[in-house]
Protein backbone atom coordinates (compact mmCIF):
# COMPACT_ATOMS: atom_id res chain seq x y z
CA UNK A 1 -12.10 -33.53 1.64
CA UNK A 2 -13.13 -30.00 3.04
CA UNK A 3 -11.04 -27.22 2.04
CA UNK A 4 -12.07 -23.73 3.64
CA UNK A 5 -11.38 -20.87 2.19
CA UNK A 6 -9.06 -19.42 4.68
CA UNK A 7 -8.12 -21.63 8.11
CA UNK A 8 -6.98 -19.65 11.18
CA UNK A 9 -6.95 -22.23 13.65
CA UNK A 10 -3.83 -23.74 11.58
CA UNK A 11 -2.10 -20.35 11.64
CA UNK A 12 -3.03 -20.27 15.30
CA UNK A 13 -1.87 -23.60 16.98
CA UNK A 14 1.94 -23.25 17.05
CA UNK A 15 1.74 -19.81 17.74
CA UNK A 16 -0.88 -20.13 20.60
CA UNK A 17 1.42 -20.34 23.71
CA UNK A 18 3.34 -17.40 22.39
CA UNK A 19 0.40 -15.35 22.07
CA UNK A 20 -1.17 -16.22 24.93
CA UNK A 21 1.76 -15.41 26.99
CA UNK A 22 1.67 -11.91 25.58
CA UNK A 23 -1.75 -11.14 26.23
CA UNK A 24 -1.18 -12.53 29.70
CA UNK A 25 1.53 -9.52 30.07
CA UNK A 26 -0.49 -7.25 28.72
CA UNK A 27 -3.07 -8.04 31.32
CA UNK A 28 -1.35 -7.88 34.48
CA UNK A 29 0.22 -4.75 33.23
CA UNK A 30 -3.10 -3.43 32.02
CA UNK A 31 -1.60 -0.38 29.95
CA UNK A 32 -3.94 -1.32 26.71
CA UNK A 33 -3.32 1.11 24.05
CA UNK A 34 -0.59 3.15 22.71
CA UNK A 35 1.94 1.25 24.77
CA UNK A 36 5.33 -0.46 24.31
CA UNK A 37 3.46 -3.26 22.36
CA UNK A 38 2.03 -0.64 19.50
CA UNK A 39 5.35 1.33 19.90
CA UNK A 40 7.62 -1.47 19.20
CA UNK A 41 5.45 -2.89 16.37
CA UNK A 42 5.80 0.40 14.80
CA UNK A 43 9.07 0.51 14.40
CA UNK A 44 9.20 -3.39 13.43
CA UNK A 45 6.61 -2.74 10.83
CA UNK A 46 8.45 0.20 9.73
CA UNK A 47 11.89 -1.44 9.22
CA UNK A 48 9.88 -4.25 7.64
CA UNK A 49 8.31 -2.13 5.21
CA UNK A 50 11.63 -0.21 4.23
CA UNK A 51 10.58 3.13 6.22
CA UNK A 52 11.23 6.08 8.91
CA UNK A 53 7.22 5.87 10.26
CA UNK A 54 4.64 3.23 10.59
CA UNK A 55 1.96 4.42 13.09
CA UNK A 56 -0.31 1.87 14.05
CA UNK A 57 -4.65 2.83 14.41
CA UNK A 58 -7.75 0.51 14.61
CA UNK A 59 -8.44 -0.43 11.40
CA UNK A 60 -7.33 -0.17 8.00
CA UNK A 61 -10.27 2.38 6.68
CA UNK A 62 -9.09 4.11 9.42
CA UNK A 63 -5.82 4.04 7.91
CA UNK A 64 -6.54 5.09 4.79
CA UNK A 65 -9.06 7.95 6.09
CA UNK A 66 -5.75 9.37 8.33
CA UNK A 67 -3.49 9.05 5.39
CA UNK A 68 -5.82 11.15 3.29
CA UNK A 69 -6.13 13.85 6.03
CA UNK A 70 -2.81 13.73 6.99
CA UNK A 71 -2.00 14.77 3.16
CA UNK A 72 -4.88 17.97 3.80
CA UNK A 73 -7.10 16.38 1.20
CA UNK A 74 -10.49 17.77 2.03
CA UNK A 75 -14.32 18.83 1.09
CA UNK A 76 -14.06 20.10 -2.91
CA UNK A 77 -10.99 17.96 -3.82
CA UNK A 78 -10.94 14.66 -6.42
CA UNK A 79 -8.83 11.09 -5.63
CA UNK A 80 -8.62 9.04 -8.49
CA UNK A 81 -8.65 5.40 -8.07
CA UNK A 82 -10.15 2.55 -8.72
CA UNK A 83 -13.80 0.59 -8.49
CA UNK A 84 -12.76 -3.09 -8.27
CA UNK A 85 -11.52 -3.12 -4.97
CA UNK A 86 -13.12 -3.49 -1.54
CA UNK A 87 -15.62 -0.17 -0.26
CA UNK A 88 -13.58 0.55 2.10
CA UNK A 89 -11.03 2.08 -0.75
CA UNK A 90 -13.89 4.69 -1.81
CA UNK A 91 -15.19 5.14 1.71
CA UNK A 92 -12.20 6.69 3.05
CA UNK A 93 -12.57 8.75 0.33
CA UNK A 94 -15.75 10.25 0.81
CA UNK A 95 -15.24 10.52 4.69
CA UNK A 96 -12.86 13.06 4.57
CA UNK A 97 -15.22 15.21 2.20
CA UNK A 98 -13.59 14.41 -1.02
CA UNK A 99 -14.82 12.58 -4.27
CA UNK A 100 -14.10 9.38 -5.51
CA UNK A 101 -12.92 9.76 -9.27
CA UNK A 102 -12.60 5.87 -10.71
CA UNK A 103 -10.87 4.49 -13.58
CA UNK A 104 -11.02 1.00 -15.19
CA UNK A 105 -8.17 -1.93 -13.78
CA UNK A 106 -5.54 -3.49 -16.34
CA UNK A 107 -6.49 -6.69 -17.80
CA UNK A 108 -3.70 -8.59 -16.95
CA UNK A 109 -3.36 -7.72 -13.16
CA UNK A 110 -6.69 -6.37 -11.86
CA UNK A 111 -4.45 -3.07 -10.62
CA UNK A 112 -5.49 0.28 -11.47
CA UNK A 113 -4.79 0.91 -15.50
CA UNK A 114 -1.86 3.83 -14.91
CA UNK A 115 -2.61 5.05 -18.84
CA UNK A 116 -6.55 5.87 -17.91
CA UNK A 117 -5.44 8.19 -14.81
CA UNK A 118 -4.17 11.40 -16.68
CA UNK A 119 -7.08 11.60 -18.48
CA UNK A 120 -9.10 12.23 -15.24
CA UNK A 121 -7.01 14.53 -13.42
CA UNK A 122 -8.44 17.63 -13.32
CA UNK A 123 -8.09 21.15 -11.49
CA UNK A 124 -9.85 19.45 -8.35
CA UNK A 125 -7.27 16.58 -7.95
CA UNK A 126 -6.17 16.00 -4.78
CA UNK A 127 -4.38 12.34 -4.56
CA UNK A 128 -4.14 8.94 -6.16
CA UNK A 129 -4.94 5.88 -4.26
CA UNK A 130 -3.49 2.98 -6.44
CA UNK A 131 -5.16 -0.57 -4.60
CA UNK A 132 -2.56 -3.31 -4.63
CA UNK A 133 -4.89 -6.06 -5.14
CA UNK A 134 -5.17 -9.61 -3.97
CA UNK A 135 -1.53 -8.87 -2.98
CA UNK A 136 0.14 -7.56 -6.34
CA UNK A 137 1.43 -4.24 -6.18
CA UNK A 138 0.20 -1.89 -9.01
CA UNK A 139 2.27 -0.14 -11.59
CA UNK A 140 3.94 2.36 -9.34
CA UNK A 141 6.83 3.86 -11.32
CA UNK A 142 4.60 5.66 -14.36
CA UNK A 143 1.79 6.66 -12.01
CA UNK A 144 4.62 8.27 -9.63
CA UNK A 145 5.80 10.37 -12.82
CA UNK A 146 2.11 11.01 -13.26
CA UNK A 147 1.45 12.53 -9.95
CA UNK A 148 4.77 14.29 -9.95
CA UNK A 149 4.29 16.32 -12.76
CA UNK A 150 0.78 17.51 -11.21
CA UNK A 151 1.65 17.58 -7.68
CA UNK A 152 -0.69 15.20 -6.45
CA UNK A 153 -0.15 12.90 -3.62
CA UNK A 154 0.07 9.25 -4.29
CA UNK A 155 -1.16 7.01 -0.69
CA UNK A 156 -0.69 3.47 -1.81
CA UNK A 157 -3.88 0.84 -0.55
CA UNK A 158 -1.53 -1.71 0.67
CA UNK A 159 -4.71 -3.24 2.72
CA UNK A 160 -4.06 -6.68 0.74
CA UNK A 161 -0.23 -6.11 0.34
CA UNK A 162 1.72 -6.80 3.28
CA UNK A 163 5.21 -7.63 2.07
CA UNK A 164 4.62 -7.55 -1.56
CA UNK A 165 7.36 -5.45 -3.32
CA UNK A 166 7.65 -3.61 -6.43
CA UNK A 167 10.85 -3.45 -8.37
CA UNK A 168 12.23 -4.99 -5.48
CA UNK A 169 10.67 -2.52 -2.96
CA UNK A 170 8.25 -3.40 -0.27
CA UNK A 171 5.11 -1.99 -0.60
CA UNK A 172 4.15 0.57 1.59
CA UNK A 173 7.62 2.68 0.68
CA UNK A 174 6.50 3.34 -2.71
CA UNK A 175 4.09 6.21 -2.15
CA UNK A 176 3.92 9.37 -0.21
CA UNK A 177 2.21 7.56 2.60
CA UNK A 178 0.37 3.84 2.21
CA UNK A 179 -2.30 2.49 4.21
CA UNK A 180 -2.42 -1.29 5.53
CA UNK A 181 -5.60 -3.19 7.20
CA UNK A 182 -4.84 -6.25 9.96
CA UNK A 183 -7.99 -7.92 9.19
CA UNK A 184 -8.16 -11.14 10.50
CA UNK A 185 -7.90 -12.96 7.70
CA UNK A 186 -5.27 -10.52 6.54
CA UNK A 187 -1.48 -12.37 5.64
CA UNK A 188 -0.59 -10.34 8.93
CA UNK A 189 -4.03 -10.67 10.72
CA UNK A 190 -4.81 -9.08 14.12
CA UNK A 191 -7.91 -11.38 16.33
CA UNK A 192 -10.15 -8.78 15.19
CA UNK A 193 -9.07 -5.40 13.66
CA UNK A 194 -5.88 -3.21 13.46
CA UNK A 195 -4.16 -0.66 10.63
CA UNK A 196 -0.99 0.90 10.04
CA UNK A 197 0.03 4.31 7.61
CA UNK A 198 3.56 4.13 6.73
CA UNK A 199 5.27 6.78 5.16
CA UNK A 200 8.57 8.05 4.49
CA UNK A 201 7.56 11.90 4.70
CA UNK A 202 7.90 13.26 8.21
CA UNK A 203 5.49 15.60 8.48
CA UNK A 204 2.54 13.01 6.94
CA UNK A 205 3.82 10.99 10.08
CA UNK A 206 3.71 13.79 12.67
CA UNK A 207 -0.02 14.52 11.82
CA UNK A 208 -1.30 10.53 11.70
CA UNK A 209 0.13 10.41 15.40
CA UNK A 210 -1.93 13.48 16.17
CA UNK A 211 -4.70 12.65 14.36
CA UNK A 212 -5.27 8.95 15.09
CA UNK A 213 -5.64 10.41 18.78
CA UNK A 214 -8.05 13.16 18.93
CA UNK A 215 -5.66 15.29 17.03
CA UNK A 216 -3.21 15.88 20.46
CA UNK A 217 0.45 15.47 21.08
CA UNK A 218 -0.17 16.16 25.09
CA UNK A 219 -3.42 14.86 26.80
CA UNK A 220 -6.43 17.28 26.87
CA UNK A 221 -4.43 19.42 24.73
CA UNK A 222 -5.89 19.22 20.67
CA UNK A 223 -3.98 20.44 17.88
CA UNK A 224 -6.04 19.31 15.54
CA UNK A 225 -9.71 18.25 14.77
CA UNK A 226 -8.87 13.97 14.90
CA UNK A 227 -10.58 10.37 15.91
CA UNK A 228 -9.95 7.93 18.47
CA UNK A 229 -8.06 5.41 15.30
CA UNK A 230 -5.66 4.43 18.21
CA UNK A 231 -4.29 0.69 17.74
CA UNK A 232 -4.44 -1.41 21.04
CA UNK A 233 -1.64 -3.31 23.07
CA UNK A 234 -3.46 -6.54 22.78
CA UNK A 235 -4.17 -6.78 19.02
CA UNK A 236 -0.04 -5.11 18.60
CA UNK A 237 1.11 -8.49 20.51
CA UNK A 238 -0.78 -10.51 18.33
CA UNK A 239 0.73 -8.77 15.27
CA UNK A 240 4.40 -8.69 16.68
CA UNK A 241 4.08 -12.43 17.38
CA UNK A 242 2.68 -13.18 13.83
CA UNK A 243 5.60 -10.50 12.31
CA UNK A 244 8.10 -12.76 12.80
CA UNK A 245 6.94 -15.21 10.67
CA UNK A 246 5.30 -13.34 7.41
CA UNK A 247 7.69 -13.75 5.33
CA UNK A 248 7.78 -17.55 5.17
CA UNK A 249 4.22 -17.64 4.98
CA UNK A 250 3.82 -15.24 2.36
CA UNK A 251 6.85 -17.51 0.66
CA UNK A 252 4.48 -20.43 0.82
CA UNK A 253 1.62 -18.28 -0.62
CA UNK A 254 4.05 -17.93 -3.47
CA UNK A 255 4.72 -21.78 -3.63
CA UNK A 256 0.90 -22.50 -3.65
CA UNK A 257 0.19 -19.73 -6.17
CA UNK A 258 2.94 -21.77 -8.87
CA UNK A 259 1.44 -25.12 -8.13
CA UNK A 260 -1.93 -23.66 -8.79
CA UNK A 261 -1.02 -22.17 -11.85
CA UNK A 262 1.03 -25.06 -13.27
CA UNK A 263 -2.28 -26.99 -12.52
CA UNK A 264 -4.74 -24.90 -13.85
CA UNK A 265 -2.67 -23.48 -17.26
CA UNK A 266 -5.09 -26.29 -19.49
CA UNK A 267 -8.43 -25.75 -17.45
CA UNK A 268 -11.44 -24.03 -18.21
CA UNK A 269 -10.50 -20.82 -16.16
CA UNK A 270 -7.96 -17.96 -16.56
CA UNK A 271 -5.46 -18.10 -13.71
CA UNK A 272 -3.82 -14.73 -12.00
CA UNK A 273 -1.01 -12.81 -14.54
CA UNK A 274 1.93 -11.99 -11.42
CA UNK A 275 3.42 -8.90 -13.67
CA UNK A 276 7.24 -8.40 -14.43
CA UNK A 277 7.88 -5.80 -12.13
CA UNK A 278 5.67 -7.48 -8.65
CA UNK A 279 6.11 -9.97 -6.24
CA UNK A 280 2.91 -11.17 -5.44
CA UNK A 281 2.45 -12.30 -1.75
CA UNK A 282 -1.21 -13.46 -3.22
CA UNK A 283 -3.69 -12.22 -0.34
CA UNK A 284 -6.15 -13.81 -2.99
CA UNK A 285 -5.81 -16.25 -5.17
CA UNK A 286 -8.39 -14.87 -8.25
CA UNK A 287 -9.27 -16.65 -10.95
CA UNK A 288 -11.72 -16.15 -13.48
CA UNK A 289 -14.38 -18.10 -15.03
CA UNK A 290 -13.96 -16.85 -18.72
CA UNK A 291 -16.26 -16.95 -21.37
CA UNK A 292 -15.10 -19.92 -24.00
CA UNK A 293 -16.46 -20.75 -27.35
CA UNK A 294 -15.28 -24.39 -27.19
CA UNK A 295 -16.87 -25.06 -23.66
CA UNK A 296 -20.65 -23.81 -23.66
CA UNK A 297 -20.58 -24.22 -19.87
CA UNK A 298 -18.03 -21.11 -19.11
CA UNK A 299 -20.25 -18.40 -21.25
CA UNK A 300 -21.82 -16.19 -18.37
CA UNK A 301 -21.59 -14.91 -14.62
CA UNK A 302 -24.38 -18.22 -14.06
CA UNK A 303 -21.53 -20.62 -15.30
CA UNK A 304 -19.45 -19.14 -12.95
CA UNK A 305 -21.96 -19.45 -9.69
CA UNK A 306 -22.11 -23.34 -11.49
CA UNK A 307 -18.43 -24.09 -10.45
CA UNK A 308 -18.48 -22.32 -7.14
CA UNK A 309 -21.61 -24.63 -6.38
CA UNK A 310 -19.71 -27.97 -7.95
CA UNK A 311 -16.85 -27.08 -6.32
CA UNK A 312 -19.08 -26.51 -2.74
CA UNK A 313 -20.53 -29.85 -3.42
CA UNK A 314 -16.88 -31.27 -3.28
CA UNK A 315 -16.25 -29.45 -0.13
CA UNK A 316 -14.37 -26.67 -1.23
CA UNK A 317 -15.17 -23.39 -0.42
CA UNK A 318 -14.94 -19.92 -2.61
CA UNK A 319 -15.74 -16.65 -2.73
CA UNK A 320 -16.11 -13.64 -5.15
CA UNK A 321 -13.38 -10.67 -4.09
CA UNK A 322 -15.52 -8.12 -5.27
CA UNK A 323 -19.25 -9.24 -6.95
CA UNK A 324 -20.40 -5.82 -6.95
CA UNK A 325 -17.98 -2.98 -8.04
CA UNK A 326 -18.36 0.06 -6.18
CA UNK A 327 -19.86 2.39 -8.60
CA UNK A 328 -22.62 0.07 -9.13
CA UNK A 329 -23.45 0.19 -5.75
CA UNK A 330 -26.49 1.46 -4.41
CA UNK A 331 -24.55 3.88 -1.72
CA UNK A 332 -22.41 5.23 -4.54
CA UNK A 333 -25.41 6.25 -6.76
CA UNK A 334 -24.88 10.22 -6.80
CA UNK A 335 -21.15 10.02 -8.45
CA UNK A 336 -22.62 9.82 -11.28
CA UNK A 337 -21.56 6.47 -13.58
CA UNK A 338 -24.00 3.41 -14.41
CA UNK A 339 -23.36 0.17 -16.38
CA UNK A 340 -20.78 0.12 -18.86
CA UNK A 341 -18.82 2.76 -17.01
CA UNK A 342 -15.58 0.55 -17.18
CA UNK A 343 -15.99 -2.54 -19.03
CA UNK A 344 -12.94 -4.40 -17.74
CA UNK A 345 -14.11 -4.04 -14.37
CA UNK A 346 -17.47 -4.92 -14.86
CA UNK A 347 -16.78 -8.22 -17.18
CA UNK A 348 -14.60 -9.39 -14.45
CA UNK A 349 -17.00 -9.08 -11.55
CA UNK A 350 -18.89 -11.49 -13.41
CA UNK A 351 -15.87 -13.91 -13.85
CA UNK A 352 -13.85 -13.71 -10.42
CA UNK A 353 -13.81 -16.80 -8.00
CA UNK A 354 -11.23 -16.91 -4.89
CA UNK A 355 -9.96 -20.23 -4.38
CA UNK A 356 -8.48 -21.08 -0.75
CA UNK A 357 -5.68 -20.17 -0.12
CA UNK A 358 -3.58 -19.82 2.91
CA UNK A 359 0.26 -20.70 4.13
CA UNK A 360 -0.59 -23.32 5.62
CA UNK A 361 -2.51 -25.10 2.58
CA UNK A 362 -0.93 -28.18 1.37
CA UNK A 363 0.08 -29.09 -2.05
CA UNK A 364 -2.65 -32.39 -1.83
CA UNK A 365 -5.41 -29.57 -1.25
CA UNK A 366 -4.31 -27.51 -4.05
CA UNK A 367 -4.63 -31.08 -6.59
CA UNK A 368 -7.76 -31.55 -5.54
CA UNK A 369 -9.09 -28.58 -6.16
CA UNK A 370 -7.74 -28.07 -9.57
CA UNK A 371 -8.85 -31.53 -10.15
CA UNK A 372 -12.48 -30.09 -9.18
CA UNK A 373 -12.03 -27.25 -11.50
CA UNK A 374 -11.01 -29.32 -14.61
CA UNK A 375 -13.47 -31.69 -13.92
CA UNK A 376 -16.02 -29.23 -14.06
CA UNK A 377 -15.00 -28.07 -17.77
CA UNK A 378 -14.94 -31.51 -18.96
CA UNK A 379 -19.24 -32.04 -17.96
């Protein structure tokens, strides 16, 4: 059996005439950016989400980047937030002329630890950019309180989060402003890139519109210093076809996530923690490889590469969501921290494997791959 990590082409086939016929629209009508595609995915994206304004740009770095000028943070200021997540989290960061601040992730669901942030804010703080990870939404109702009582912006990473909710709340109305990416392989996936900032504040919304195109409400005339992070007709079909259905895939994400966990609670690996307050629409399903007295195999990051290449030999495919975290990376050098930094982050970068997982995965697929897994504990 081969089980990919992520399969597109069985997302794609039932939707393929619809899409097609979109693009074909788009095409004869060739208006290809910033038209009544992007418009009306805006405000379907936005009553998705819960909120007044979604405003859809290229990318979800993008997205992030806009959110964080749109909120004036700037050269000299401080956003705290985490280093197990993907670059892009930091990069946004430091492309609007501020500094990345990181603090270590909870144990129990890989989201930024809300107790560790007050301890970093200082004069200099800016913002807080909690990362909902693999599709759980972080603890959002203490770090609110946090940021409230210091007046700091909180702009949600909602990158891996589309329709996750919090208390009952969709992420991406739990901040100030939140940031999504429609990376391909995204639960709401463009055919190559896309990004949305939603926010409930009006003026955070009036300066992303600017901003995202060369800082101008009228043509030729700039407000503001911007980017071209305008979203395009084409990749807004694609998204307003695939809208309609998200919530019964992520529903089946859910389904798979159970199944796996039911299936791996007695194997050699830790299965993901879904917290009281979230509803996972698991982007990623993360488990980890943890060291066990009782099983010499499962001691060290080289026990974990030994089930990703068992479980390649059996024709399922892995990855490691993130192997490196970001201030151990070579371009992040000059903030400042080394090894040992934040322990949690660092043990678990040595213990993470993705398993597939997609809506369209089927409950035979997810058997045989936890099959694989305790297999591998029992050599």
């Amino acid at each position: 059996m081969e089980i990919p990590l992520v399969d597109l082409r069985k997302q794609y086939a039932p939707l393929k005439d619809d899409i097609l016929g979109r693009i074909a629209e788009i095409l004869e009508g060739m208006r290809l950016f910033l038209g009544p595609n992007v418009q009306a995915l805006e405000q379907e994206f936005a009553a998705f989400c819960g909120v007044p304004h979604a405003i859809g740009v290229s990318d979800g770095t993008t997205a992030l980047q806009l959110a964080l000028m749109a909120c004036g943070v700037g050269a000299g200021d401080e956003v705290i937030t985490v280093s197990h997540t993907f670059v892009a989290t930091a990069e946004a960061i430091i492309l609007v002329g501020a500094t990345p601040v990181f603090v270590d992730i909870d144990p129990q669901t890989y989201t930024i630890d809300v107790g560790q942030v007050g301890e970093r804010i200082t004069e200099r703080t800016r913002a807080i950019i909690p990362v909902h990870l693999y599709g759980q939404t972080a603890d959002m109702d203490p770090l609110l309180t946090l940021a409230r009582e210091h007046g700091l912006w909180v702009i949600e990473d909602a990158c891996q989060a589309h329709g996750a909710r919090y208390k009952g709340q969709r992420a991406g109305a739990l901040g100030d402003a939140a940031a999504f990416s429609f990376y391909y392989s995204k639960n709401l996936g463009a055919y190559g890139e896309g990004g949305m900032v939603t926010t409930t504040v009006d003026e955070i919304a009036e300066r992303v519109r600017m901003l995202r195109d060369h800082g101008s409400k009228q043509h030729y005339h700039h407000d503001l210093v911007g980017m071209n992070g305008r979203l395009d007709e084409i990749q807004a079909a694609v998204l307003r076809a695939k809208l309609q259905h998200l919530d019964a895939w992520n529903a089946a994400r859910r389904q798979h996530a159970q199944l796996y966990g039911e299936l791996l609670a007695h194997s050699p690996v830790v299965p993901p923690v879904e917290a009281d307050y979230a509803e996972s629409v698991y982007h990623l399903y993360v488990i980890r490889v943890k060291a066990c007295p009782e099983v010499a195999l499962l001691t060290s990051r080289r026990n974990r590469d030994g089930l990703r290449a068992y479980l390649h030999d059996k024709g399922i495919a892995t990855g490691i969501h993130y192997p490196i975290p970001i201030h151990l990376q070579p371009a992040y050098r000059d903030l400042g921290y080394e090894k040992g930094s934040f322990p949690v982050t660092e043990e678990y970068a040595e213990q993470i494997i993705s398993l597939p997982m997609y809506a369209e995965l089927t409950p035979g697929s997810i058997e045989y791959v936890a099959e694989a897994i305790r297999d591998f504990g029992k050599e």
